[in-house]
Each structure stands twice: as structure tokens, then as C-alpha cells.
N, C-alpha and C. Protein backbone atom coordinates (compact mmCIF):
# COMPACT_ATOMS: atom_id res chain seq x y z
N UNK A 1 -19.45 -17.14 12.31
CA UNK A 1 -19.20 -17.98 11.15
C UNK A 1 -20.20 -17.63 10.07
N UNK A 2 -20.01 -17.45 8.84
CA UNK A 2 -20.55 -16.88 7.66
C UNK A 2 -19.99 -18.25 6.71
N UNK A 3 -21.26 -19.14 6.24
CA UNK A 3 -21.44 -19.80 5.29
C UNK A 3 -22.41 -19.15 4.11
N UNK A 4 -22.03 -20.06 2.95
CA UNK A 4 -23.03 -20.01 1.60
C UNK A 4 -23.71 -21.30 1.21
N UNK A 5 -24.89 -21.39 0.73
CA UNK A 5 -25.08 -22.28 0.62
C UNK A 5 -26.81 -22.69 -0.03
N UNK A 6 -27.40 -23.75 -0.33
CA UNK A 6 -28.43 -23.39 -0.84
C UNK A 6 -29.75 -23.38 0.57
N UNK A 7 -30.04 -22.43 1.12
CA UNK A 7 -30.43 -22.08 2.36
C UNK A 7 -32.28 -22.48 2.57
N UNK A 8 -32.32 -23.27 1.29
CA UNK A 8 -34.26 -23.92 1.31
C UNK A 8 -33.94 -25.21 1.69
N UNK A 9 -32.62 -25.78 1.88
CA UNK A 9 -32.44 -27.27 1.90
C UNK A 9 -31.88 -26.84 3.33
N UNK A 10 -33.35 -27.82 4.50
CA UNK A 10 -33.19 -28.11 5.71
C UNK A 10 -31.80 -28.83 5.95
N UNK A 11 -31.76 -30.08 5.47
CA UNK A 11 -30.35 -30.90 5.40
C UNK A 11 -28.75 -30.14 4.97
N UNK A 12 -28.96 -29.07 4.18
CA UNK A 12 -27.35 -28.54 3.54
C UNK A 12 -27.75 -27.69 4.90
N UNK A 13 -28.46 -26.66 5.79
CA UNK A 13 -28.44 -26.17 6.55
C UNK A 13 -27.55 -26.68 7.71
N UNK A 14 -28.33 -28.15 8.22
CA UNK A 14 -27.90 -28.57 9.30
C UNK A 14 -26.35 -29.42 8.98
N UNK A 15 -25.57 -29.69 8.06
CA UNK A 15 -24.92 -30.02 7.57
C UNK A 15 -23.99 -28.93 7.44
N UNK A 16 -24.38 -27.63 7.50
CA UNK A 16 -23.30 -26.64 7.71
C UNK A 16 -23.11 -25.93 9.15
N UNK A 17 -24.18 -26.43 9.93
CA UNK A 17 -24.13 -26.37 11.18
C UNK A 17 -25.35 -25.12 11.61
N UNK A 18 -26.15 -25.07 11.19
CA UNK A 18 -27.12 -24.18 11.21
C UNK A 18 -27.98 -23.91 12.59
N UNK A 19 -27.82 -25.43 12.80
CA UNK A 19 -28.58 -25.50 14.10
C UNK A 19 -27.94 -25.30 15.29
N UNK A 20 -26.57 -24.98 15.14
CA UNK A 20 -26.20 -24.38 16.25
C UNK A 20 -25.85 -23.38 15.96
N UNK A 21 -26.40 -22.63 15.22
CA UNK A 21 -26.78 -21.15 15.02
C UNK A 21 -27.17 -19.91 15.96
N UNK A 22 -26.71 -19.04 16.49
CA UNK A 22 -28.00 -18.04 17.90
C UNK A 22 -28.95 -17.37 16.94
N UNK A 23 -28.08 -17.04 15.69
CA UNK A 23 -29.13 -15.90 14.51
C UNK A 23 -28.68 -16.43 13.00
N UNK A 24 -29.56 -15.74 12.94
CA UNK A 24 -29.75 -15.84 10.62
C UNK A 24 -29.99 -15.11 10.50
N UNK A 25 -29.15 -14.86 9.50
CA UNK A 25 -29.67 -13.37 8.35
C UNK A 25 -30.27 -14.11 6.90
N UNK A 26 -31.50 -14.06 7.06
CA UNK A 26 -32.02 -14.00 5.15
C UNK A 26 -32.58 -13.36 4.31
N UNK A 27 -31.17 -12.99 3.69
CA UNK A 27 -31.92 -11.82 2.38
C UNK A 27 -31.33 -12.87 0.71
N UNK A 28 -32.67 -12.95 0.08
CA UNK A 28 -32.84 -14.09 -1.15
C UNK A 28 -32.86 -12.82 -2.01
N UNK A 29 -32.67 -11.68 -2.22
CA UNK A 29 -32.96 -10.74 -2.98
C UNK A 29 -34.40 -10.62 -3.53
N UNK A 30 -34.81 -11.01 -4.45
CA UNK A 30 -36.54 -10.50 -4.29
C UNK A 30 -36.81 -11.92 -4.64
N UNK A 31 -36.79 -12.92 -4.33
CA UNK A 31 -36.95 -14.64 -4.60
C UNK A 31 -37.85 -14.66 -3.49
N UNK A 32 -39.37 -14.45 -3.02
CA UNK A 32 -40.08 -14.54 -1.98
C UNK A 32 -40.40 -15.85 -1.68
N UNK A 33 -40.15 -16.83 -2.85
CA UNK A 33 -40.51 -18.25 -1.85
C UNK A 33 -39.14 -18.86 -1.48
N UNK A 34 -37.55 -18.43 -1.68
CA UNK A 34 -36.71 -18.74 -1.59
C UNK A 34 -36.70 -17.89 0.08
N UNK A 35 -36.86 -17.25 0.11
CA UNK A 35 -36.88 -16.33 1.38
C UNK A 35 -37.77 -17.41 2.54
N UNK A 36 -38.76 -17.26 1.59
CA UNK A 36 -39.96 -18.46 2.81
C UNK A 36 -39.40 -19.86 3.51
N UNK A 37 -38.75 -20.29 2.45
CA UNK A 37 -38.41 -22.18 2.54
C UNK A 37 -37.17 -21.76 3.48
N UNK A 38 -36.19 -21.03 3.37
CA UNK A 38 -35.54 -20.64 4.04
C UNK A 38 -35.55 -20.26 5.79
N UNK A 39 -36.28 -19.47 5.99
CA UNK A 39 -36.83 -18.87 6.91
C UNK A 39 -37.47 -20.53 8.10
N UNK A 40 -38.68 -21.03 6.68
CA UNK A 40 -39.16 -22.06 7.65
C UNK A 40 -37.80 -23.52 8.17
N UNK A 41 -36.93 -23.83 6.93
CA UNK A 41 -35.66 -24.60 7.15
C UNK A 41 -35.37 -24.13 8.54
N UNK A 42 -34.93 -22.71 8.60
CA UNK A 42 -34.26 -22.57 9.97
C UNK A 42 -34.69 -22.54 11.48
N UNK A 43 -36.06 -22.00 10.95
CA UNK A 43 -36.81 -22.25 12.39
C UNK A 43 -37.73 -23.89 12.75
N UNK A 44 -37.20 -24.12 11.85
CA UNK A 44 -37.25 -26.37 11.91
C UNK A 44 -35.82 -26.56 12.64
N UNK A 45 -35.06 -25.60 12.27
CA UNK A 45 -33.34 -26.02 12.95
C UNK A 45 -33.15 -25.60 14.33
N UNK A 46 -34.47 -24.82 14.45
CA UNK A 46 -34.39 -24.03 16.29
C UNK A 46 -33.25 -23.14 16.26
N UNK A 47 -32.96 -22.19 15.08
CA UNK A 47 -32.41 -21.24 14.77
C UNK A 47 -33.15 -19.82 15.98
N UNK A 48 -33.13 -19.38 16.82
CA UNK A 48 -33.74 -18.66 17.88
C UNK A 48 -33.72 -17.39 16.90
N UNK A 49 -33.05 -16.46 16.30
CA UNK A 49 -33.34 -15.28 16.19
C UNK A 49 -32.85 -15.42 14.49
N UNK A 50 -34.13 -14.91 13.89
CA UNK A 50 -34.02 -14.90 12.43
C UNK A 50 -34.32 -13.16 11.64
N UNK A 51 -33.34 -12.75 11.43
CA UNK A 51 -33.68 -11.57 10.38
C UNK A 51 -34.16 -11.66 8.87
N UNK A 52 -34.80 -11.45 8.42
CA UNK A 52 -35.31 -11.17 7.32
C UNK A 52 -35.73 -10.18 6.28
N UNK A 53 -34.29 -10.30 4.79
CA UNK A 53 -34.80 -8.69 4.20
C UNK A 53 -36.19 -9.29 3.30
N UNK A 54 -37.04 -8.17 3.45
CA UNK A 54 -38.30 -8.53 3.12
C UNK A 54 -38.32 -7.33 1.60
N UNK A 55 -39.32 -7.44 0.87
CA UNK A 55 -39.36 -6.81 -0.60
C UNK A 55 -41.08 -6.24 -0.86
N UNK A 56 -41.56 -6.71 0.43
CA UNK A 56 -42.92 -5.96 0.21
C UNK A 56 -44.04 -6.59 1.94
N UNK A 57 -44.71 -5.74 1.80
CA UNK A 57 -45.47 -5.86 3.41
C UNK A 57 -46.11 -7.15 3.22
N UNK A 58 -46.72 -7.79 2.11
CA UNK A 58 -47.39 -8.91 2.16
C UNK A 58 -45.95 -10.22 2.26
N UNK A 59 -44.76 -9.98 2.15
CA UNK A 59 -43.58 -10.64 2.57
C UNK A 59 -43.78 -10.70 3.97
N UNK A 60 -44.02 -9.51 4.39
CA UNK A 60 -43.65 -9.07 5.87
C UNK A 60 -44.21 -9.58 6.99
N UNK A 61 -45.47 -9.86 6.23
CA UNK A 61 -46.74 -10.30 7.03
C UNK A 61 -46.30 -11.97 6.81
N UNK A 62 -45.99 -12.47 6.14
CA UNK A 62 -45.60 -13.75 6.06
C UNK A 62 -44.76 -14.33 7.05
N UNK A 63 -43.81 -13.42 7.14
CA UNK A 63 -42.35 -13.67 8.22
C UNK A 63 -42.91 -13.44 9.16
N UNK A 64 -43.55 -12.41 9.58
CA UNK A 64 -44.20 -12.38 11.34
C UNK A 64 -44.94 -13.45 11.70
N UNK A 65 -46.12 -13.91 10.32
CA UNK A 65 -46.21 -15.07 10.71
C UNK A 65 -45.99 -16.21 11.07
N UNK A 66 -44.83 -16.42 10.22
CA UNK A 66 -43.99 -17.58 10.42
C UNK A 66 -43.08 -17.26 12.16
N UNK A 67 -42.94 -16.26 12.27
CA UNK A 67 -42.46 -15.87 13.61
C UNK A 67 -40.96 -15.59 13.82
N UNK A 68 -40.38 -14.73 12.63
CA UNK A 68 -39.04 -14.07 12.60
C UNK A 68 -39.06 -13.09 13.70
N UNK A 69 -37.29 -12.89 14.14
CA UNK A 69 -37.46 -12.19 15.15
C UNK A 69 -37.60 -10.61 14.52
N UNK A 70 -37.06 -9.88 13.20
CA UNK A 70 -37.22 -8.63 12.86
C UNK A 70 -37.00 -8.96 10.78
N UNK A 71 -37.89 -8.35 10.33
CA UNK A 71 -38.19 -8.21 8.90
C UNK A 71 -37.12 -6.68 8.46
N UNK A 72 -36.47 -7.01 7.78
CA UNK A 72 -35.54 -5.46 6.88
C UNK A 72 -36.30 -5.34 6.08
N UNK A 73 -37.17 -4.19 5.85
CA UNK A 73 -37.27 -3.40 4.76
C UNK A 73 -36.39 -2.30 4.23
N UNK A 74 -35.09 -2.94 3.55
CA UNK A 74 -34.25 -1.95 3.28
C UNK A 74 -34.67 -0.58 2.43
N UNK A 75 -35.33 -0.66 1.43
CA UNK A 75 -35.99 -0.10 0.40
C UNK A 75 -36.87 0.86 0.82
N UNK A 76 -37.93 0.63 1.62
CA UNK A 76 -38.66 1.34 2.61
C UNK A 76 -38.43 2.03 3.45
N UNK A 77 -37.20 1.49 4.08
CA UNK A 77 -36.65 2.37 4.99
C UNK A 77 -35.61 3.51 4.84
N UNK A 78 -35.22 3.42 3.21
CA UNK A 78 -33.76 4.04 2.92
C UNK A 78 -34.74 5.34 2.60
N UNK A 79 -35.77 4.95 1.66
CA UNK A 79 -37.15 5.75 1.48
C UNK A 79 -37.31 6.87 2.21
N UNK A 80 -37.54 6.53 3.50
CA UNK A 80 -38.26 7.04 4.52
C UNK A 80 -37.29 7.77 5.16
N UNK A 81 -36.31 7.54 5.40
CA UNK A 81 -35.04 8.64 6.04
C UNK A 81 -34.84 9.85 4.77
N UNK A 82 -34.88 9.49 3.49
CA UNK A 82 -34.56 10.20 2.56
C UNK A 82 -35.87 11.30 2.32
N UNK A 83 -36.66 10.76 2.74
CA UNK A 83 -37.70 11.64 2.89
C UNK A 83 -37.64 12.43 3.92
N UNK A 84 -37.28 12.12 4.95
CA UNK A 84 -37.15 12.82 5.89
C UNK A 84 -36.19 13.98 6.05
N UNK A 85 -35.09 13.65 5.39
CA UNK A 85 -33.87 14.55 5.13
C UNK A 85 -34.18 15.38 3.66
N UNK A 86 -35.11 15.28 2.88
CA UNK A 86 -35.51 16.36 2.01
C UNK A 86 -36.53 16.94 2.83
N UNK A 87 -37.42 16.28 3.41
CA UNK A 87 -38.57 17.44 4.18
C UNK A 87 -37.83 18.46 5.36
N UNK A 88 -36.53 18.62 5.70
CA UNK A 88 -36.22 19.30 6.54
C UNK A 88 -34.53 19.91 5.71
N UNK A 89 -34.31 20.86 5.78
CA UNK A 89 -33.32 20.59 5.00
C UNK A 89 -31.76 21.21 5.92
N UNK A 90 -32.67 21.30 7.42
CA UNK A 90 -30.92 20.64 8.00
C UNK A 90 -31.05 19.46 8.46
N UNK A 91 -31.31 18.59 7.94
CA UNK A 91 -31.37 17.33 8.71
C UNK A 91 -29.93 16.94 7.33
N UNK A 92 -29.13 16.00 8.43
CA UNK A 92 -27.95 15.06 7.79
C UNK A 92 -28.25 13.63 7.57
N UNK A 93 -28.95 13.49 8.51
CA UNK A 93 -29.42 11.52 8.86
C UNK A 93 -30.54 11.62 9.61
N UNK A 94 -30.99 10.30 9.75
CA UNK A 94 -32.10 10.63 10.39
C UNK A 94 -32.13 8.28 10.69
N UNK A 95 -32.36 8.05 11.61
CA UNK A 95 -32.49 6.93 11.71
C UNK A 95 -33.80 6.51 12.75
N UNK A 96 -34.48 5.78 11.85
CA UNK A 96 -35.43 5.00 13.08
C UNK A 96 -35.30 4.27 13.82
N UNK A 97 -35.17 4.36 14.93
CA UNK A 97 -35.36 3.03 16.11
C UNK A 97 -36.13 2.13 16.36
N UNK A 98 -37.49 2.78 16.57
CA UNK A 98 -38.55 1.97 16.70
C UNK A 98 -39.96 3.14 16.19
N UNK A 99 -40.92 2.36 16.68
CA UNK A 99 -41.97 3.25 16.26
C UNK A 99 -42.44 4.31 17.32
N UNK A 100 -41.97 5.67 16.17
CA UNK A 100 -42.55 6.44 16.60
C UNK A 100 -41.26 6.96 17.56
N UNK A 101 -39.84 6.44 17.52
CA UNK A 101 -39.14 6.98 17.77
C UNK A 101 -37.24 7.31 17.14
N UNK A 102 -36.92 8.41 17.18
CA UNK A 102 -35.74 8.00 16.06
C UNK A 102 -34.47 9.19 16.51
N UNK A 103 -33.57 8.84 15.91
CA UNK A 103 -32.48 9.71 15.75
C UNK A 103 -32.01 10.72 14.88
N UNK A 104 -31.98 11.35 14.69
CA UNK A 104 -31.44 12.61 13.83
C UNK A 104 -30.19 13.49 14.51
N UNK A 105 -29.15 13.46 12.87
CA UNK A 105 -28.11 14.47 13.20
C UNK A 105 -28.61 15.89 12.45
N UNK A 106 -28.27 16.76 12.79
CA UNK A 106 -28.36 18.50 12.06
C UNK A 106 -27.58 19.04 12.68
N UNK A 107 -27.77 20.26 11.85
CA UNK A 107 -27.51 21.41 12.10
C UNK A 107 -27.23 22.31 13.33
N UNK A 108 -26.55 22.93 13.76
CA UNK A 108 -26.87 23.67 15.30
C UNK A 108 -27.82 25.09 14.73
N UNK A 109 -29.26 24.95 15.23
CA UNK A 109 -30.17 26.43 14.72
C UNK A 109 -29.24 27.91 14.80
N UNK A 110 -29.10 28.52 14.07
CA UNK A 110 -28.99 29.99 14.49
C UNK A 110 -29.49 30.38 15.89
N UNK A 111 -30.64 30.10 16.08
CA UNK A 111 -31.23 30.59 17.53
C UNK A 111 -30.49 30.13 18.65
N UNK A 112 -29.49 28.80 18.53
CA UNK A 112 -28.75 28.53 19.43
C UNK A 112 -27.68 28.41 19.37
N UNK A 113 -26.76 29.13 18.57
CA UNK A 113 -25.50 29.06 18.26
C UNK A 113 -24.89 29.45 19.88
N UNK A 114 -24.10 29.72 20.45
CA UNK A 114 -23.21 30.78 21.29
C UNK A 114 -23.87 30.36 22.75
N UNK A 115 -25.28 29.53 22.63
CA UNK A 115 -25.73 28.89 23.94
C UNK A 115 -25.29 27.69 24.53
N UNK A 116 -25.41 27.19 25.69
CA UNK A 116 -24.94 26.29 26.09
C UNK A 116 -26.36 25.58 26.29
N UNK A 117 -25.62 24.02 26.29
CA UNK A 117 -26.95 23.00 26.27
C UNK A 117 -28.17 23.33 27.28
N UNK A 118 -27.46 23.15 28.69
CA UNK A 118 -28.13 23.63 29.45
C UNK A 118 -29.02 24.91 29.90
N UNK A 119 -28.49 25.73 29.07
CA UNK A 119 -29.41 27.15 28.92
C UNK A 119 -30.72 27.13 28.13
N UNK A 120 -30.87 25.94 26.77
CA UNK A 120 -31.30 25.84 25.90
C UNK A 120 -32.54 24.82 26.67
N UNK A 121 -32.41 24.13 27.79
CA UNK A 121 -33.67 23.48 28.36
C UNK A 121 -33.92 22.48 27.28
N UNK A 122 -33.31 21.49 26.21
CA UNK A 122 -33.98 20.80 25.27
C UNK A 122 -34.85 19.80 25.97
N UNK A 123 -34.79 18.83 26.76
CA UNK A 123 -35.57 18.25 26.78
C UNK A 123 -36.99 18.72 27.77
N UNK A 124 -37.04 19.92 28.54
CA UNK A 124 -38.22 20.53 28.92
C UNK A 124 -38.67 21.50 27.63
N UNK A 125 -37.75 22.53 26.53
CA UNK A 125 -38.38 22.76 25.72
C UNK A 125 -39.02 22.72 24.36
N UNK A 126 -38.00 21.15 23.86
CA UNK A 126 -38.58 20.65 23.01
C UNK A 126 -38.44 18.86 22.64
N UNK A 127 -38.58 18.55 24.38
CA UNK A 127 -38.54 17.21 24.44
C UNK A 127 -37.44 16.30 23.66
N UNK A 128 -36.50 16.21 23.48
CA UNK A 128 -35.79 15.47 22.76
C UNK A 128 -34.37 15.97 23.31
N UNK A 129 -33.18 14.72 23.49
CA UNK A 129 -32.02 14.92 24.21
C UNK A 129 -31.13 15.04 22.80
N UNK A 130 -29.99 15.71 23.41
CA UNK A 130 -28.51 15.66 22.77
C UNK A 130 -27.95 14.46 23.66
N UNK A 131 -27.37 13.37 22.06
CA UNK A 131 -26.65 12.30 22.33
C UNK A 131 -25.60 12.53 21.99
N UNK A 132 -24.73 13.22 21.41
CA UNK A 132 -23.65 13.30 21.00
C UNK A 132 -23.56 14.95 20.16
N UNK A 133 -22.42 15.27 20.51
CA UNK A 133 -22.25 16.84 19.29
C UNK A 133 -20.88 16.25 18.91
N UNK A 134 -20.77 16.46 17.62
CA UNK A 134 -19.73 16.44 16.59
C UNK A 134 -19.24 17.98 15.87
N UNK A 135 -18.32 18.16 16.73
CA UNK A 135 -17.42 19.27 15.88
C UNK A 135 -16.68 18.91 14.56
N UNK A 136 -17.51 19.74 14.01
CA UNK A 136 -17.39 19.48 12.51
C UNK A 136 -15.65 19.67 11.66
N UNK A 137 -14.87 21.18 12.47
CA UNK A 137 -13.98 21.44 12.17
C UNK A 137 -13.08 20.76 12.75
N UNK A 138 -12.99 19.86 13.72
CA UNK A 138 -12.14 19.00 14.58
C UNK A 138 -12.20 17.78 14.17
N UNK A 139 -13.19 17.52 13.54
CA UNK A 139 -13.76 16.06 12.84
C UNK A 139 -13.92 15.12 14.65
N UNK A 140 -14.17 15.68 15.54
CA UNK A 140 -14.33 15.13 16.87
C UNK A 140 -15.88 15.23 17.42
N UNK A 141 -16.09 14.06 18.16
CA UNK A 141 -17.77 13.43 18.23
C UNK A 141 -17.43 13.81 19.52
N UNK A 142 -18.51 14.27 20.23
CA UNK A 142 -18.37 14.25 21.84
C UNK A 142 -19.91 13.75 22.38
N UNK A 143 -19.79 12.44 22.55
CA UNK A 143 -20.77 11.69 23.28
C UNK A 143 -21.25 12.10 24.80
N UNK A 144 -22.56 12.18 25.28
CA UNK A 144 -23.57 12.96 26.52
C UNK A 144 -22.09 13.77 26.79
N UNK A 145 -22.47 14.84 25.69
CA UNK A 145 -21.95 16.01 26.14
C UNK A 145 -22.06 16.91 27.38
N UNK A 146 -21.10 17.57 27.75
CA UNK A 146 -21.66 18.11 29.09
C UNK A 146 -22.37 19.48 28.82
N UNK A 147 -23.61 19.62 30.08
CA UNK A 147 -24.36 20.41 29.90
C UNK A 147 -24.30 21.96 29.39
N UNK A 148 -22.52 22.02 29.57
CA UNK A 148 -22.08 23.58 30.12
C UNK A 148 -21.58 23.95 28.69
N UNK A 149 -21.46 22.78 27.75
CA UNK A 149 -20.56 23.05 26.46
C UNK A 149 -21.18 24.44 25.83
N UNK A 150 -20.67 24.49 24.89
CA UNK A 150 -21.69 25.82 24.14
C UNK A 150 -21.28 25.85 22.96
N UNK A 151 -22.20 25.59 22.20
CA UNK A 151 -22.71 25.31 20.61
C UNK A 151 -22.33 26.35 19.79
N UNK A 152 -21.68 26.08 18.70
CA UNK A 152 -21.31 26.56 17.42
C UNK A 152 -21.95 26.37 16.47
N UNK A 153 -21.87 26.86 15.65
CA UNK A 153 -22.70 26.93 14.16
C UNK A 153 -21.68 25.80 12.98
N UNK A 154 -20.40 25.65 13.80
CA UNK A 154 -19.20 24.36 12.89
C UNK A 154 -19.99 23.02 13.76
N UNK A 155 -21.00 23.07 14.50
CA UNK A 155 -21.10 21.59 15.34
C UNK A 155 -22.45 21.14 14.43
N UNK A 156 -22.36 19.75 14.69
CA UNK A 156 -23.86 19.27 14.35
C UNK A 156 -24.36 18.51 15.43
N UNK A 157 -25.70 17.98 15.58
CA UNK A 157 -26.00 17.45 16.66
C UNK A 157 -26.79 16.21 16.72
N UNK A 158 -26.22 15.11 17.32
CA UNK A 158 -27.26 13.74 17.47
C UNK A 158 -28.40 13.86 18.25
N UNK A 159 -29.46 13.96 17.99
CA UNK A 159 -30.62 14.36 18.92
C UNK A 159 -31.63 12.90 19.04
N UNK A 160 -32.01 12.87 20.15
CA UNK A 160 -33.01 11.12 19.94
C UNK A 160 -34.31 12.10 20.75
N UNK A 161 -35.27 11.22 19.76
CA UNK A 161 -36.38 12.04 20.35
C UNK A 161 -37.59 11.34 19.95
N UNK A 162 -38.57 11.75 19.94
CA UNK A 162 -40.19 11.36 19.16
C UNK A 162 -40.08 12.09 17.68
N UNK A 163 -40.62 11.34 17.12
CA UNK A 163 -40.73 11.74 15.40
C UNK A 163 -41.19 12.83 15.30
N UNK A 164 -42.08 13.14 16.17
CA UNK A 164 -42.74 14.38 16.58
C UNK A 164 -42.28 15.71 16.87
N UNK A 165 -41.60 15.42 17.97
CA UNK A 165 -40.38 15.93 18.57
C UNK A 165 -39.27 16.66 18.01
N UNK A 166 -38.82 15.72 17.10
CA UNK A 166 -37.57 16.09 16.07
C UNK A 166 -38.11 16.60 14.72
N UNK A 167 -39.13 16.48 14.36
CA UNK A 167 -39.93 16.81 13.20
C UNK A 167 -39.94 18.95 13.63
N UNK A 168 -40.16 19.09 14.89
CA UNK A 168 -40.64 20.36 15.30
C UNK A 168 -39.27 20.98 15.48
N UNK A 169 -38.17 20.09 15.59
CA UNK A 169 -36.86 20.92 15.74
C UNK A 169 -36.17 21.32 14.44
N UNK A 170 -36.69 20.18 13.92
CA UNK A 170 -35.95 20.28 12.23
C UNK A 170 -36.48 21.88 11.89
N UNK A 171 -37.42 21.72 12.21
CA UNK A 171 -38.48 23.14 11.34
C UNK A 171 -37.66 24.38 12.20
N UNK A 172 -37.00 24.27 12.88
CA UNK A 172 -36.09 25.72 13.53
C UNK A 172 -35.15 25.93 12.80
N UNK A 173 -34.40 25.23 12.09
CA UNK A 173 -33.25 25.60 10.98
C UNK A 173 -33.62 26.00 9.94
């Protein structure tokens, strides 16, 4: 259920049924005390899991305090993939998970075109798995691909790994 409403008023909350809520999403656009009154309304409503788009780290630090279950830094984060996908330039996407660990689609390297996964040793030789290959010319995703497949230069590849990890693979294309 998706209501509107003025979301600093504890009472219009519980009056739209807030409190039997499992989650909240609050994004006030950059209104940081509209975000706050909000935030605290719902966790007065025993709202259990609260998201929050946040507009700067001293926001951020506010909401943890207050004790949200996860802060969006959309802005920061759109940032930070985009950076990531100019610092490598076969990278397609690149998504964070958590810290210090993330997802990236690319390129299949030249060095491994015509090989098969399993020949290629990725996660003994450069730590990080294939989650999925997407044939590009088929427009077809093939999720824990099997080991035996063998890579084209039309495929791209979902790889999950350490930032680290995938940072050192990017640099092979």
C-alpha cells in the first residue's frame, strides 16, 4: 500500500495506517528537517524497517542515529558507479553491495575470448565469480553459467567480487 500524505504529522501517519507498516520509504527531497520529523513520526509508530534518501553524510549520521534501517545516498552513489565506469572503460555497470564488495558487468577480455570459464580458473586467478553471461547478440542472460561454456567477444559478463578484485579485472580490457 502506497499513501501520500503530510509524513511529520505522527497522527495523519497513524490515521493512514502507518503503524501497521513492516517498512518506509523517506525521501523529502533535500527538506532535512522534513526528512527528520518524519523518520522520528515513524519510528514513534514502531514502523520496524525505515529507508531513508539522505542529501549529505551529516543527514546520514542523523538517521543512523535516530536508528534507520539503511540511508540512500542516491547522488553519491550514482557518483561513484559513474566513476567507476569512466575509470575502466569496459566496465557497463558496476553496482555496490556492501562495503568493499560489488558487482560489475563488462566486457569479455581479448585474453579470454574462445576460453571456457573453467579453463580461465577466475576465482583461483583473479578471485571474483561469473554470475551470469549475457549474450549480447541473442539479447539472452545465462545465470551460474556452466563451467564448460566458452566465451565470446559478443558476451558480457556479471562478475561479483571485491572492489579490489574487479578493479584488477577491469584493467585487462
Amino acid at each position: 500500500k502506497a499513501v501520500v500524505g503530510d509524513a511529520t504529522d505522527a497522527e495523519t501517519l497513524r490515521r493512514l495506517g502507518a503503524s501497521s507498516a513492516d517498512a518506509a520509504v523517506v525521501s523529502t527531497g533535500a527538506d532535512i528537517t522534513a526528512s527528520i520529523l518524519s523518520t522520528l513520526a515513524l519510528n514513534d509508530l514502531d514502523v520496524r524497517e525505515l529507508f531513508v534518501k539522505v542529501v549529505s553524510s551529516d543527514h546520514a549520521r542523523v538517521m543512523h542515529r535516530i536508528g534507520v534501517t539503511e540511508t540512500i545516498f542516491p547522488e553519491r552513489d550514482s557518483a561513484a558507479a559513474l566513476a567507476k565506469r569512466m575509470g575502466g572503460n569496459a566496465l557497463l555497470k558496476y553496482v555496490t553491495l556492501g562495503a568493499g564488495f560489488s558487482i560489475q558487468e563488462m566486457g569479455v577480455p581479448d585474453s579470454w575470448c574462445g576460453k571456457t570459464i573453467r579453463e580461465l580458473a577466475l576465482r583461483q586467478q583473479h578471485e571474483v565469480t561469473i554470475v551470469a553471461v549475457h549474450d549480447v547478440l541473442q539479447d539472452k542472460i545465462v545465470a551460474s553459467p556452466n563451467p564448460d561454456s566458452i566465451l565470446r567477444d559478443s558476451d558480457t559478463l556479471l562478475l561479483a567480487g571485491t572492489d579490489e578484485s574487479l578493479a584488477r579485472v577491469a584493467r585487462l580490457n
